[in-house]
Protein backbone atom coordinates (compact mmCIF):
# COMPACT_ATOMS: atom_id res chain seq x y z
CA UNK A 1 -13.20 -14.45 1.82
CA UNK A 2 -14.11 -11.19 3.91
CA UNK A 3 -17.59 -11.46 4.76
CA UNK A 4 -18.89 -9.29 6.94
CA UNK A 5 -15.45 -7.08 7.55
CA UNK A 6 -14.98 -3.55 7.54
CA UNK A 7 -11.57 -2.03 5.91
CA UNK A 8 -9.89 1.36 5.34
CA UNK A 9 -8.10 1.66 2.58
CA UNK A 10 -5.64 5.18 2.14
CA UNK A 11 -5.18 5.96 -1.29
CA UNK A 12 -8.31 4.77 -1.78
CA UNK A 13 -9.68 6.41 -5.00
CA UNK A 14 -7.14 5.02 -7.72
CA UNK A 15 -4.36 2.77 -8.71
CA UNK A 16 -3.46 0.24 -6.36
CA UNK A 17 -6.20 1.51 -3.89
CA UNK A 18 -9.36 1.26 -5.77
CA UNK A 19 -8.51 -2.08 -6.88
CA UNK A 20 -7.93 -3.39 -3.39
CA UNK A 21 -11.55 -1.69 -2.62
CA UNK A 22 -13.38 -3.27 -5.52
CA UNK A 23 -12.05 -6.43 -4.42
CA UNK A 24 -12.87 -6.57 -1.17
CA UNK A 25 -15.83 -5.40 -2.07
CA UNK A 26 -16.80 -8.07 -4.36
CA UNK A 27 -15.53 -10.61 -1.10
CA UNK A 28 -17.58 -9.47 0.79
CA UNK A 29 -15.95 -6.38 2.67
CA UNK A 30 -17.20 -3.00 3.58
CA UNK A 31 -14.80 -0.56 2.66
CA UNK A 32 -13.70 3.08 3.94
CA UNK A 33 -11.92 5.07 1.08
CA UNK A 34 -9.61 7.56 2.48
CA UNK A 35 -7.67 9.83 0.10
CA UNK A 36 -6.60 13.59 -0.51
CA UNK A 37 -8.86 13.39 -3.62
CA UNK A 38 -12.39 13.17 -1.72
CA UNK A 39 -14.31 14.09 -5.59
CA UNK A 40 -12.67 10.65 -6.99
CA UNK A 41 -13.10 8.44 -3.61
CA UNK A 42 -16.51 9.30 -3.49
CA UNK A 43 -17.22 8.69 -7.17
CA UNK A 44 -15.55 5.04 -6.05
CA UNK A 45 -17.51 4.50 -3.05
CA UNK A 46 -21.24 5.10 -5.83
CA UNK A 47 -19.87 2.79 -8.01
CA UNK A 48 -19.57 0.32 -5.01
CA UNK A 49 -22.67 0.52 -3.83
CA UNK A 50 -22.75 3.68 -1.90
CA UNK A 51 -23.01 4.30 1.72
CA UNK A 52 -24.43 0.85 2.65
CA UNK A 53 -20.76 -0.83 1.98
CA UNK A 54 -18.68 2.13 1.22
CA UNK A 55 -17.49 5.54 2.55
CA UNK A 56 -15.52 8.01 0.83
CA UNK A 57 -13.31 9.98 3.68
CA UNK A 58 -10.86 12.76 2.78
CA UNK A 59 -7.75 11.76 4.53
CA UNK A 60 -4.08 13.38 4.29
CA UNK A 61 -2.11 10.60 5.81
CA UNK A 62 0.34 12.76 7.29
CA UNK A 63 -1.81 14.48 9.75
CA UNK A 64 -2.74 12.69 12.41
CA UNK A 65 -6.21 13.97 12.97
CA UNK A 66 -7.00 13.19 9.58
CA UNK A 67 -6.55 9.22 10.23
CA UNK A 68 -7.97 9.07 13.27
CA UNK A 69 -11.45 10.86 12.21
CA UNK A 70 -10.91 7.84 9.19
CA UNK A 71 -10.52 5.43 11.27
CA UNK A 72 -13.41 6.39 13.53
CA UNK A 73 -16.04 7.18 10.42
CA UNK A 74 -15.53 3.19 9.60
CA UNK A 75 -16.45 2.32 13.55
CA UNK A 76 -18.95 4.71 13.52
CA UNK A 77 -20.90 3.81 10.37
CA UNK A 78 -20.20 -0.04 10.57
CA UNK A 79 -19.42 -0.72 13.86
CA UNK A 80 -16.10 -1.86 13.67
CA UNK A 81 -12.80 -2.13 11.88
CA UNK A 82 -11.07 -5.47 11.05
CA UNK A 83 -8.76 -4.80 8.18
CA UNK A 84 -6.68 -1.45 7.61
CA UNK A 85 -5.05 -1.12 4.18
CA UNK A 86 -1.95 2.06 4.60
CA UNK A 87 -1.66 2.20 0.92
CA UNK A 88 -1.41 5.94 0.61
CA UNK A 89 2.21 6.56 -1.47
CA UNK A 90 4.25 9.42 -3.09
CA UNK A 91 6.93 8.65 -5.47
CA UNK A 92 8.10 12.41 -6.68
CA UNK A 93 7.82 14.50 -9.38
CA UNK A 94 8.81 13.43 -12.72
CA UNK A 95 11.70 16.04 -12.62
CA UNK A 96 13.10 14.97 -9.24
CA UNK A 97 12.10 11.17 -8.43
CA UNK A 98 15.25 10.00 -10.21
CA UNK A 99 17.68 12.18 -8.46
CA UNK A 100 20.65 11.50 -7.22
CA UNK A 101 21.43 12.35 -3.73
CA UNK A 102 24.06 14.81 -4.26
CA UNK A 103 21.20 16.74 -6.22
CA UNK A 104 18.94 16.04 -3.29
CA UNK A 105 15.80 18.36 -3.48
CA UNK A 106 14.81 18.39 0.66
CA UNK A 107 10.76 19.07 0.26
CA UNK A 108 10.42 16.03 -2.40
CA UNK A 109 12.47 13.98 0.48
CA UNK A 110 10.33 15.01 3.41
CA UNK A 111 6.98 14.65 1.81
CA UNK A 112 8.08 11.30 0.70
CA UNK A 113 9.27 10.44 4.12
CA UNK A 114 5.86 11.97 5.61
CA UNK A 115 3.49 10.51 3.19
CA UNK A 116 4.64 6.68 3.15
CA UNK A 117 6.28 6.31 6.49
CA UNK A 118 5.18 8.51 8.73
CA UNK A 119 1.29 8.18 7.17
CA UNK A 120 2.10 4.33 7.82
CA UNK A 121 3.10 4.81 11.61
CA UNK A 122 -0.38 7.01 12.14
CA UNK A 123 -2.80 4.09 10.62
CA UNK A 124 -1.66 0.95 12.75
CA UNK A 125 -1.21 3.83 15.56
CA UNK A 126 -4.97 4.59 15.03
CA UNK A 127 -5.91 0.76 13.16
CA UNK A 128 -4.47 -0.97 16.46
CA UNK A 129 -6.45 0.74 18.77
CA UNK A 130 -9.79 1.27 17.09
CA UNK A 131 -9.09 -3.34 16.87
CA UNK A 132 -8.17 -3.65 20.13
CA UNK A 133 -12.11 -2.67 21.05
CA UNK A 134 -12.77 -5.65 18.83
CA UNK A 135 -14.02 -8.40 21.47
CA UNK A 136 -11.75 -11.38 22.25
CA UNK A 137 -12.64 -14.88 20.55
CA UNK A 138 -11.54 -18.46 19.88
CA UNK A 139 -11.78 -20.97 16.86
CA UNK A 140 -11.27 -24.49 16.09
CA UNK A 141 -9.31 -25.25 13.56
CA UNK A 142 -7.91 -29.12 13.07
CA UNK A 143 -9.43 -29.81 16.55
CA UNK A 144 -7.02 -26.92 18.20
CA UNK A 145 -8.79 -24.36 19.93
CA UNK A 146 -6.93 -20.91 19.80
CA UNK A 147 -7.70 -17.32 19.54
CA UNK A 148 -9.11 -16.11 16.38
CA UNK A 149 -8.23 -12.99 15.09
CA UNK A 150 -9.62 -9.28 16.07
CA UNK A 151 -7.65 -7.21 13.03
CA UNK A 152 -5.07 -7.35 10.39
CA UNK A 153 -3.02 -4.33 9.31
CA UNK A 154 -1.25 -4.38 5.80
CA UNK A 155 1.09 -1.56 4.19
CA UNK A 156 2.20 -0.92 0.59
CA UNK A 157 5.94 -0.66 0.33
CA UNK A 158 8.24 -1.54 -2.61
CA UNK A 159 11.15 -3.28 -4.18
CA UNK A 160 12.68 0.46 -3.76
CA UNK A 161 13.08 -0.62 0.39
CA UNK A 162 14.66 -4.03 -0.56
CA UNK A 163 17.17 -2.89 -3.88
CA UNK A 164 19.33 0.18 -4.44
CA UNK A 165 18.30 0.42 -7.96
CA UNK A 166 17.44 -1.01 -11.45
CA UNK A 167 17.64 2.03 -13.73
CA UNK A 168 20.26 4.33 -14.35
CA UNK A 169 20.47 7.74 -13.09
CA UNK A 170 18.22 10.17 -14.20
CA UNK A 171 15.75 7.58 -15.66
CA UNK A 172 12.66 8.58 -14.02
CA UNK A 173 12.27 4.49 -12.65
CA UNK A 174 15.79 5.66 -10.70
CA UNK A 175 14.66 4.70 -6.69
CA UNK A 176 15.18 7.99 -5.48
CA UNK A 177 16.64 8.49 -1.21
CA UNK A 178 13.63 9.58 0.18
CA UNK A 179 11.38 7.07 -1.71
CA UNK A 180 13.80 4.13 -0.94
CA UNK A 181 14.01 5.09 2.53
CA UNK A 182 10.95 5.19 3.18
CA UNK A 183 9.44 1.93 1.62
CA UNK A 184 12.27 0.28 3.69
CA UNK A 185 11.08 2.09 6.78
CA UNK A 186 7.43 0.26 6.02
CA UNK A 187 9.16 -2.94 5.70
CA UNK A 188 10.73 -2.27 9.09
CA UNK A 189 7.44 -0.61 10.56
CA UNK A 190 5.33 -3.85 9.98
CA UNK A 191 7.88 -5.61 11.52
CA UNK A 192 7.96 -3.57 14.92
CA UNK A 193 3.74 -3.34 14.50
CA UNK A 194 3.77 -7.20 14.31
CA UNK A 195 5.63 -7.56 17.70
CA UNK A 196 3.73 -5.05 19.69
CA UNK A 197 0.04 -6.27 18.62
CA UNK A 198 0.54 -10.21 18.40
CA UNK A 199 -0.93 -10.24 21.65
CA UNK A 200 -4.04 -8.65 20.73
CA UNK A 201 -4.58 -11.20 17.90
CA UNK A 202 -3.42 -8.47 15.55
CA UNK A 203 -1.74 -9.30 12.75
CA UNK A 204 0.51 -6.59 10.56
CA UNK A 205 2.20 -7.57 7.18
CA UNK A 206 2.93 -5.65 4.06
CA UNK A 207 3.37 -6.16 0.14
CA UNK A 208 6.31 -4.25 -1.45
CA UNK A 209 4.98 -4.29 -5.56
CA UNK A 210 7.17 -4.07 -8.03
CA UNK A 211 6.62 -1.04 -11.05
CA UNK A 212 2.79 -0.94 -11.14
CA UNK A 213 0.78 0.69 -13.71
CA UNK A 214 0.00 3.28 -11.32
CA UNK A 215 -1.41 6.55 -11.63
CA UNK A 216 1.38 7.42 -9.62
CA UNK A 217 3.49 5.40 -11.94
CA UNK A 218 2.05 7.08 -14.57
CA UNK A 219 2.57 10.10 -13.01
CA UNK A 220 6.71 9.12 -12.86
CA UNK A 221 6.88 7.46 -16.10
CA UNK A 222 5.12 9.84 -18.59
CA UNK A 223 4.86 12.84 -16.42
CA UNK A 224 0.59 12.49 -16.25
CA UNK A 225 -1.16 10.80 -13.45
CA UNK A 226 -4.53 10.53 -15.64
CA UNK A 227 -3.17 8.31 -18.37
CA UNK A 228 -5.05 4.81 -18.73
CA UNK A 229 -3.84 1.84 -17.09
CA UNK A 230 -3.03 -0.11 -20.44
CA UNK A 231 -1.01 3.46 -21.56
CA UNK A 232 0.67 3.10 -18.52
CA UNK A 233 1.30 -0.46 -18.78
CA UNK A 234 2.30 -0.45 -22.17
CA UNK A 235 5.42 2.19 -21.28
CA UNK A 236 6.37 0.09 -18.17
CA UNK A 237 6.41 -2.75 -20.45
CA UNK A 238 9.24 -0.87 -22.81
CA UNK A 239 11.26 -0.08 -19.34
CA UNK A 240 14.57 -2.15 -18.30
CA UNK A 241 12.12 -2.04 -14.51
CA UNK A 242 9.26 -4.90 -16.31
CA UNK A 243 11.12 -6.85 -18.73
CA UNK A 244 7.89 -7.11 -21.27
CA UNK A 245 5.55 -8.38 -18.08
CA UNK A 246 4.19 -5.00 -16.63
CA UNK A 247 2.23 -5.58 -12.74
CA UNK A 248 -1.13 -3.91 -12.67
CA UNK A 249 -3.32 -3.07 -10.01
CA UNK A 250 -5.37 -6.04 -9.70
CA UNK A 251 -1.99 -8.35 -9.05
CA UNK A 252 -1.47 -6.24 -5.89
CA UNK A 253 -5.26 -6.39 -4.67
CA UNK A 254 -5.00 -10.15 -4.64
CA UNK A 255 -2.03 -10.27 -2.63
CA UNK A 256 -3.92 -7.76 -0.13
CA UNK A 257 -6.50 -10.28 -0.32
CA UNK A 258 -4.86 -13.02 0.69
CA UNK A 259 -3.19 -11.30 3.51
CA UNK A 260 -6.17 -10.20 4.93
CA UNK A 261 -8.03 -13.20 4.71
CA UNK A 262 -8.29 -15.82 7.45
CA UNK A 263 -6.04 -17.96 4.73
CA UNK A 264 -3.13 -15.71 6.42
CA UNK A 265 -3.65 -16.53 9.76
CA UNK A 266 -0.65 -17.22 10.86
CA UNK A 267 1.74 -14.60 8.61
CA UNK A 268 2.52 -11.66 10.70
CA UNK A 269 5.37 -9.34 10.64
CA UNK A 270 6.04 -10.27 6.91
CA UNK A 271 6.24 -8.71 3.77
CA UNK A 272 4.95 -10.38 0.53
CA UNK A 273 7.26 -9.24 -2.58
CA UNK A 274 4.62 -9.31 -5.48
CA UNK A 275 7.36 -8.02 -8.73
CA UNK A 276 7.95 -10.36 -11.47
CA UNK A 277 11.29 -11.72 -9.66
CA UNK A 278 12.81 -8.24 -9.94
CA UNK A 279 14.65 -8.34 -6.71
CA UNK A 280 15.93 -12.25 -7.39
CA UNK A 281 17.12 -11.17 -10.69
CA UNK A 282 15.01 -12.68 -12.90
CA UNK A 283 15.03 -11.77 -17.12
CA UNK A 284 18.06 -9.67 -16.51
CA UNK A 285 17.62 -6.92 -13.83
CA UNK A 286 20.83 -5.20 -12.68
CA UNK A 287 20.64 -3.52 -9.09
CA UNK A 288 23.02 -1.03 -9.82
CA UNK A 289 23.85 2.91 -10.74
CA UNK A 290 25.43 3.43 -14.10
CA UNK A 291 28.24 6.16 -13.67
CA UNK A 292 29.79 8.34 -16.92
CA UNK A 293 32.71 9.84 -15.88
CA UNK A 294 34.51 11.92 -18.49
């Protein structure tokens, strides 16, 4: 489904990330890993083949110079860029993410605000232009001749930007203010992104997963960001956030798949809710804060 393309993916050597590289690796896809951790991305980028269809990049998403030298090591090692994947997320430490905001700790909100909004905002800044060098083209498809695609931007954001909440407070699944407001900000983001580069045969859209078994989930949940997938499955599983049905990885790759294949064509400006039914209610979720008062 991605022959011949060339993506970045941020957050690039685990969880959600990794599986989106392996993936579009296995379509096809030459991928650029960008991530704090540059020892794990490039132990990623061996397993994939090494430098022939992947890079490992170190990239802090919230400085700008950062994601434009990762944008430009995928154009200069492969030519081109047709796929940018802002994945790159921080939920919070296990102490704080479930904080109310009357207990709000200010450096958890601003990194949070940096890291998956503002790191966002810097890769279709930098993804847009480095596709707008991309040359012009048409296709045919059902007889209509139109013009075919030169890039696709996608961002990770979350059921925390579409609900208030689904845990009670101080349950470390509790959608903490700066992580809520800041998924929602990607929701709005690929919105405005959508608008400005239609006319460049850009297209931006986003998927907002559910819980996740996540290093950063894992992270959250059980307060250690190296546990095993099925570990971290397993205690999402047990949470009133899964319902028994935990999301992994691999569910959020395909979705990034199809979004950034030419199946997508025409879905711009939208993002794809991959959780289970969490935010329609399904199996019981209640969007709501649970308050003791004595």
């Amino acid at each position: 489904m991605l022959s011949g393309k060339v993506a970045c993916i941020t957050g690039g050597a685990s969880g959600i990330g990794a599986a989106t590289a392996r993936l579009f690796v296995k379509e096809g896809a030459r991928v650029v890993l960008g991530d704090t951790n540059i020892e794990k991305s490039q132990q990623l980028a061996e397993e994939l083949g090494g430098e022939i269809v992947a890079l490992a990049v170190q990239c802090d998403v919230r400085q700008e110079g950062e994601v434009e030298a990762f944008v430009k090591a995928a154009t200069d090692a492969f030519g081109r860029l047709d796929i940018m994947v802002a994945n790159a997320g921080y939920a919070g430490r296990q102490n704080t993410a479930g904080s109310l905001m009357e207990n709000l700790y200010l450096e958890e909100f601003t990194r949070q605000i940096e890291v998956n909004l503002r790191g966002v905002a810097l890769c279709i800044k930098h993804a847009g232009l480095a596709m707008k060098r991309n040359q012009p083209a048409t296709e045919s498809v059902c007889g209509v001749e139109r013009p075919a695609p030169r890039g696709v931007i996608l961002a990770t954001s979350s059921v925390a930007g579409l609900l208030a909440n689904c845990a009670t407070s101080g349950d470390p699944m509790y959608i903490s203010a700066g992580y809520g407001a800041s998924k929602a900000g990607v929701i709005t983001l690929v919105k405005l992104g959508a608008c400005e580069l239609a006319p460049y045969q850009i297209r931006v859209a986003g998927v907002a997963p559910g819980y996740v078994a996540t290093p950063m989930v894992g992270a959250v949940l059980m307060g250690d960001p190296e546990k095993p997938t099925a570990e971290v499955a397993a205690a999402l599983a047990a949470t009133s956030c899964a319902k028994g049905v935990p999301i992994v990885p691999q569910d959020i790759a395909n979705a990034f798949l199809f979004l950034a294949s030419d199946a997508a064509r025409c879905v711009t400006g939208h993002t794809l809710v991959v959780d289970n039914g969490m935010v329609a209610g399904v199996a019981g979720y209640v969007p709501c804060v649970q308050v003791d008062e004595a």
